[in-house]
C-alpha atoms as a PDB file:
ATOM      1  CA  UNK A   1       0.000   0.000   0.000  1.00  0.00           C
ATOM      2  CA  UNK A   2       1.105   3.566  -0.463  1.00  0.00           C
ATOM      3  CA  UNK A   3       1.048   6.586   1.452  1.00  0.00           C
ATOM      4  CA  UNK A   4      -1.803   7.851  -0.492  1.00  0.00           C
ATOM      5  CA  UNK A   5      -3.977   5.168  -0.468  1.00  0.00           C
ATOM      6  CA  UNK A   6      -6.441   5.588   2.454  1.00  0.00           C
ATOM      7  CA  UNK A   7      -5.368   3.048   5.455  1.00  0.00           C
ATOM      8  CA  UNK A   8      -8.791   1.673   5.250  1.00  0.00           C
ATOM      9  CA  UNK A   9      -8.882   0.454   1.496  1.00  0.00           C
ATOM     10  CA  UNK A  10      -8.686  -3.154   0.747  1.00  0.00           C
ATOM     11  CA  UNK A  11      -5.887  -3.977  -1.443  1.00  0.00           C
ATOM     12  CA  UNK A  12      -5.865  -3.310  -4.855  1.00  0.00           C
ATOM     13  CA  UNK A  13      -6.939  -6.310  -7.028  1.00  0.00           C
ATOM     14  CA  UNK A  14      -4.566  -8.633  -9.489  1.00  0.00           C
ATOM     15  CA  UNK A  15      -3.745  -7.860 -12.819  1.00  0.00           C
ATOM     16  CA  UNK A  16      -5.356 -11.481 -13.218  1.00  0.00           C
ATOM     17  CA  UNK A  17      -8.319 -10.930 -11.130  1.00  0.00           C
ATOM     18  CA  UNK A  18      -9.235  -7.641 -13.309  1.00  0.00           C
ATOM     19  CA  UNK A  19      -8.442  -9.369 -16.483  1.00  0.00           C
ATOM     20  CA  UNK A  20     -10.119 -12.432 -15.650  1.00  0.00           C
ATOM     21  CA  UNK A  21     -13.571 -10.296 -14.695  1.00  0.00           C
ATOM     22  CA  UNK A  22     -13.460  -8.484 -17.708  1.00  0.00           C
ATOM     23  CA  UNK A  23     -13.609 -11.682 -19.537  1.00  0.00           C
ATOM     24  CA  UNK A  24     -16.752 -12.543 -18.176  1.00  0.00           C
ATOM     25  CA  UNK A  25     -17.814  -8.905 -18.699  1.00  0.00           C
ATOM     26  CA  UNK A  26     -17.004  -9.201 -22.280  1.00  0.00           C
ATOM     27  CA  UNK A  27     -18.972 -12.726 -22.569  1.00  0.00           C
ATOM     28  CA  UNK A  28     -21.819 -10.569 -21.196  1.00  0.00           C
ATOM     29  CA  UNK A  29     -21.285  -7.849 -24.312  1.00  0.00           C
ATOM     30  CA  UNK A  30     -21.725 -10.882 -27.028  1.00  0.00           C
ATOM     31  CA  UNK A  31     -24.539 -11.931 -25.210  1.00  0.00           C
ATOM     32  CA  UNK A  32     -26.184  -8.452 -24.973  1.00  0.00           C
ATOM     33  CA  UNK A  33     -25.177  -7.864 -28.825  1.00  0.00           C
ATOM     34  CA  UNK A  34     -26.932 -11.136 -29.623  1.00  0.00           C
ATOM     35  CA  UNK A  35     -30.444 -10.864 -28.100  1.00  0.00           C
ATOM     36  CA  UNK A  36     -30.342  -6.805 -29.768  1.00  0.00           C
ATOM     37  CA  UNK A  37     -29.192  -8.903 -33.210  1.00  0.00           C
ATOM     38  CA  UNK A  38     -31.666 -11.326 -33.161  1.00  0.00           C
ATOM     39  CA  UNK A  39     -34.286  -9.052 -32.187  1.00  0.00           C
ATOM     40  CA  UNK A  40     -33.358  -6.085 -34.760  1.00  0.00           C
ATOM     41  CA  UNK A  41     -32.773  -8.913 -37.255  1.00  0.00           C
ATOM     42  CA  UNK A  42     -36.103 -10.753 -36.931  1.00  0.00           C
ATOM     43  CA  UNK A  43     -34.297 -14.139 -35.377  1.00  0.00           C
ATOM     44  CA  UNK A  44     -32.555 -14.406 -38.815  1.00  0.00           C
ATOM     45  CA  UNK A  45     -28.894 -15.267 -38.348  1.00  0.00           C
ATOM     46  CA  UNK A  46     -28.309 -17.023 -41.833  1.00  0.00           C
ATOM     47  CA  UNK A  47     -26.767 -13.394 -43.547  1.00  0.00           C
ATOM     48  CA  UNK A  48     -26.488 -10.959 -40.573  1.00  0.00           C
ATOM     49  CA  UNK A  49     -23.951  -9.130 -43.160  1.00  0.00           C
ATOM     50  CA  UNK A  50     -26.829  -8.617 -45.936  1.00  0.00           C
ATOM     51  CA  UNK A  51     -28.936  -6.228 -42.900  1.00  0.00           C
ATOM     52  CA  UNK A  52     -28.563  -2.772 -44.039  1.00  0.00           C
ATOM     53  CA  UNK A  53     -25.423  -0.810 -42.901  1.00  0.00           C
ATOM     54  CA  UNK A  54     -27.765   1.071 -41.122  1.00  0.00           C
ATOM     55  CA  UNK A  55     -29.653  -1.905 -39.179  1.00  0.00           C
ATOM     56  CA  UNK A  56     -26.353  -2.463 -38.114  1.00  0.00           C
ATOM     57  CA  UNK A  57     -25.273   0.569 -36.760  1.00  0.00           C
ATOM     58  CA  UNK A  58     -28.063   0.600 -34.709  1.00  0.00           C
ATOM     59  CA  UNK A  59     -27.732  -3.000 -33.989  1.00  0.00           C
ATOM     60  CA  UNK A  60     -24.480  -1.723 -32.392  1.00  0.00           C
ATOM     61  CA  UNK A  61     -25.280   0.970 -30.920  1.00  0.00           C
ATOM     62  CA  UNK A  62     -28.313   0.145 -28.940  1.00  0.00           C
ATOM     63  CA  UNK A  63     -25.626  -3.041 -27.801  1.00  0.00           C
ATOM     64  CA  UNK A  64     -23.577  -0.617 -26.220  1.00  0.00           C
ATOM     65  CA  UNK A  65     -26.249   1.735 -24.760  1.00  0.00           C
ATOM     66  CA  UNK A  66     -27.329  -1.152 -22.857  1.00  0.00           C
ATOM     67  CA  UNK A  67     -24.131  -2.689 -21.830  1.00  0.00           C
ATOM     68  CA  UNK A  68     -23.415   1.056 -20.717  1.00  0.00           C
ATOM     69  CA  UNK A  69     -26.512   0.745 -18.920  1.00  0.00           C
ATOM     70  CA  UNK A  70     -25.991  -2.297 -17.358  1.00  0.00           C
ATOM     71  CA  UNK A  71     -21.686  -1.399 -16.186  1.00  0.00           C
ATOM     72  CA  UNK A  72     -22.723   1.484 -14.888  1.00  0.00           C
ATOM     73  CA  UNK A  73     -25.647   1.060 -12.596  1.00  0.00           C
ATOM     74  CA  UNK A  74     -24.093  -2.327 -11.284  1.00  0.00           C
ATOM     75  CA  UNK A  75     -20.646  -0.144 -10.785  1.00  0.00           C
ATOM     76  CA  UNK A  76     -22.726   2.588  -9.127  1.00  0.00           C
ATOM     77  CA  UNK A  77     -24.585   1.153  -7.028  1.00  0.00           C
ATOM     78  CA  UNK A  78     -22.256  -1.771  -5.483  1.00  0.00           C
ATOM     79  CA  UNK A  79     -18.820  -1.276  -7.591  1.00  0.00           C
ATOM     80  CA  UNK A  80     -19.425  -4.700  -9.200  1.00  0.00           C
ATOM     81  CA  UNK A  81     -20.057  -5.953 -12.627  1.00  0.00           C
ATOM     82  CA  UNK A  82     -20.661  -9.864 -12.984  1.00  0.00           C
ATOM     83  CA  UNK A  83     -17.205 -10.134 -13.819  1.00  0.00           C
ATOM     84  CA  UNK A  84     -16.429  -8.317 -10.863  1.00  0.00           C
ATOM     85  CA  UNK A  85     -19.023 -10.213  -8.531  1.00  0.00           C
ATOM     86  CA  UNK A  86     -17.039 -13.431  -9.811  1.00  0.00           C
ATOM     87  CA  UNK A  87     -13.428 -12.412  -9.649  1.00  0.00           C
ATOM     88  CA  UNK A  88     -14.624 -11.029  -5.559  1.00  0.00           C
ATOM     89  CA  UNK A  89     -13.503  -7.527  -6.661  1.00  0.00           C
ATOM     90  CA  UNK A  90     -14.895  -4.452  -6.819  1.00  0.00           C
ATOM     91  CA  UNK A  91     -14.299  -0.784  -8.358  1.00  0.00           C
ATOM     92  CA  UNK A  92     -13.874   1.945  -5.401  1.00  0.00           C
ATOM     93  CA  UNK A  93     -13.103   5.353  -4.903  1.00  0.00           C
ATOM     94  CA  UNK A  94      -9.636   6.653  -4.866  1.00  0.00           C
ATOM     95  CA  UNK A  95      -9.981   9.061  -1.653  1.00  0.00           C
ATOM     96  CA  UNK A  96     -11.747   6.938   0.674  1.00  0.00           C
ATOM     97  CA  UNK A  97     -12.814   3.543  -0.826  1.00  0.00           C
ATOM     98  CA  UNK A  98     -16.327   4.022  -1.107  1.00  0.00           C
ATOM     99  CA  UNK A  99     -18.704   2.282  -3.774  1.00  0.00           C
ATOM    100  CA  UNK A 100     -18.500   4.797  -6.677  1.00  0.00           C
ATOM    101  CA  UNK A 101     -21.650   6.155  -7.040  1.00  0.00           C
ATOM    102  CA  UNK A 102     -21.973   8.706  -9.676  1.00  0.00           C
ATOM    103  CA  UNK A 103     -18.638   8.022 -10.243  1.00  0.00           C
ATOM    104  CA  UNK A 104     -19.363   4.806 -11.436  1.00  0.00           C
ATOM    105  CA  UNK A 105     -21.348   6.299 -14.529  1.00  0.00           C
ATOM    106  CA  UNK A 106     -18.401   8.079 -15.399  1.00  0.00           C
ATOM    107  CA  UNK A 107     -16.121   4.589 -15.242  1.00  0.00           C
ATOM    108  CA  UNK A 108     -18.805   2.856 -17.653  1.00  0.00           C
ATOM    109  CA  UNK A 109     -19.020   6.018 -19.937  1.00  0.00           C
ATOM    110  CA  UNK A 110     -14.987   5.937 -20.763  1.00  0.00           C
ATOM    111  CA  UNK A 111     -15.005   2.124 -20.779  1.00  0.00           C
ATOM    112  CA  UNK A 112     -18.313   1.328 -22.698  1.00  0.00           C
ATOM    113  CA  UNK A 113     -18.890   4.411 -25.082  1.00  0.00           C
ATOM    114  CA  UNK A 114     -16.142   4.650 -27.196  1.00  0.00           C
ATOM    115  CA  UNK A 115     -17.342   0.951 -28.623  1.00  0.00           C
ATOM    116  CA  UNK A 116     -19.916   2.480 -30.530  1.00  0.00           C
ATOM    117  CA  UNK A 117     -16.944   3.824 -32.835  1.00  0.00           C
ATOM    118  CA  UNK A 118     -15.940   0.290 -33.290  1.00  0.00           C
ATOM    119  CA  UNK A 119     -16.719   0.304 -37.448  1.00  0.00           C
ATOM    120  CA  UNK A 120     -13.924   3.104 -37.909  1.00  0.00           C
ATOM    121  CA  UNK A 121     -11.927   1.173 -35.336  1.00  0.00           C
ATOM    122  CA  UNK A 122     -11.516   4.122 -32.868  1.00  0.00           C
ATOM    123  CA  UNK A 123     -13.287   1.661 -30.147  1.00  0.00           C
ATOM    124  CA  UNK A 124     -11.145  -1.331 -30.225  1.00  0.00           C
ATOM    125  CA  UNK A 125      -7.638   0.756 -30.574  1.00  0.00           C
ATOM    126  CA  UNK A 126      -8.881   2.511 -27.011  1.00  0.00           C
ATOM    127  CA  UNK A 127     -10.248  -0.329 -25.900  1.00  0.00           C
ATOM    128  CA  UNK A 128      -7.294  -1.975 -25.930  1.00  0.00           C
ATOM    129  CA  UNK A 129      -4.978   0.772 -24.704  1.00  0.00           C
ATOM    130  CA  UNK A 130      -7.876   1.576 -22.289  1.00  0.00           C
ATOM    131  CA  UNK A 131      -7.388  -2.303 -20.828  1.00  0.00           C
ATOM    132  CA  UNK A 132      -3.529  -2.150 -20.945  1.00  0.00           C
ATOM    133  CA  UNK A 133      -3.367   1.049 -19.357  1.00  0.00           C
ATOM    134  CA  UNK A 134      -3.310  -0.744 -15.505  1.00  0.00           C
ATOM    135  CA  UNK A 135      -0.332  -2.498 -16.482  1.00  0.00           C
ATOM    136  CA  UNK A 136       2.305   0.027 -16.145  1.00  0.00           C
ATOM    137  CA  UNK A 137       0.497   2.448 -14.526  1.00  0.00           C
ATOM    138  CA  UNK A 138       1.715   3.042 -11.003  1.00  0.00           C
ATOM    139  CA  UNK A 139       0.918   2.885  -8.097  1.00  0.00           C
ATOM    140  CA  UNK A 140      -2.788   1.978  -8.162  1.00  0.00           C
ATOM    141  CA  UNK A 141      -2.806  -0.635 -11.393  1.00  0.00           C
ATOM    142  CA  UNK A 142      -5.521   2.135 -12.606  1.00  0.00           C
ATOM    143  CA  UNK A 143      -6.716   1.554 -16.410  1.00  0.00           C
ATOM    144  CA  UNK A 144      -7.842   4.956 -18.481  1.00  0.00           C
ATOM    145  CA  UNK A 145     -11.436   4.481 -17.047  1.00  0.00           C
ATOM    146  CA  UNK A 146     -10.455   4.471 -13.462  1.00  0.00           C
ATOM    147  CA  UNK A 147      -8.269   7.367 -13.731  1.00  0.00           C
ATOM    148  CA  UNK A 148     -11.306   9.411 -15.571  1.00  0.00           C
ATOM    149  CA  UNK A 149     -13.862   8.251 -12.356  1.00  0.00           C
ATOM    150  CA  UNK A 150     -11.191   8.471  -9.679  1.00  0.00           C
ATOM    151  CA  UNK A 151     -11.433   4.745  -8.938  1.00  0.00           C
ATOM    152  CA  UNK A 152      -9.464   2.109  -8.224  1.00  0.00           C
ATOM    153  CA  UNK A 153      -9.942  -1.901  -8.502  1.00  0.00           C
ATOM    154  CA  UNK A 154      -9.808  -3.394  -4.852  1.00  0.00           C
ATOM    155  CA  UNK A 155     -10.821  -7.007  -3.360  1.00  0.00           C
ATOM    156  CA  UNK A 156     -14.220  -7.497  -2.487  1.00  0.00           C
ATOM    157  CA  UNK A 157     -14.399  -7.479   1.549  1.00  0.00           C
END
């Protein structure tokens, strides 16, 4: 622990632990993406490519809005996607280790939102940066999200 870190914070989660939760949290994206698909689509999987560029983009789009939805009310109100739930970790804020709250809107805005770019491949380049971000940074392992919302990543106590 560091100086800055509040005494009463629980330790700041793995590099595996995080990785691991986003994982699931990613599983739960597809899964999101599908039921939009198959309902904007009509159930018809056979030539999702032949839907109109513009059924797409909204295919995407309304994905995202409600994976946004869904990261940041969980990381709001108790600092824990499924992922998170899983992995026993849980975002907090920096200055005194509190669930995020508001905060936690924030953390699912910079994480979530810039997927929607992901046909001019703006979303996955930040995405990807975004998730690497934690592994150099020092000394609180925070990724570009966390830094944005003033959170951290801590075990679940």
């Amino acid at each position: 622990m560091t100086e800055e870190q509040p005494a009463e914070m629980a330790p700041l989660a793995t590099l595996g632990q995080r990785f691991l939760a986003r994982i699931i949290d990613t599983v739960v994206l597809i899964a999101i993406g599908l039921v939009v698909s198959k309902i904007a689509l009509g159930g018809d999987f056979s030539h999702p490519a032949d839907a109109s560029y513009g059924k797409q983009v909204l295919v995407g789009t309304l994905g995202y809005l409600l994976y946004f939805t869904l990261e940041g009310a969980m990381t709001a109100s108790r600092g824990q996607t499924l992922g998170k739930m899983a992995l026993r970790i849980r975002a907090a804020r920096l200055e005194d280790g509190a669930v995020p709250g508001q905060a936690g809107w924030l953390r699912a805005a910079v994480y979530v939102l810039p997927g929607v770019l992901s046909a001019i491949l703006i979303g996955p380049l930040f995405w990807l940066l975004n998730s690497l971000w934690c592994t150099w940074d020092k000394p609180y392992r925070q990724a570009l999200h966390d830094k944005a919302a003033k959170t951290v990543v801590v075990a679940a106590v």
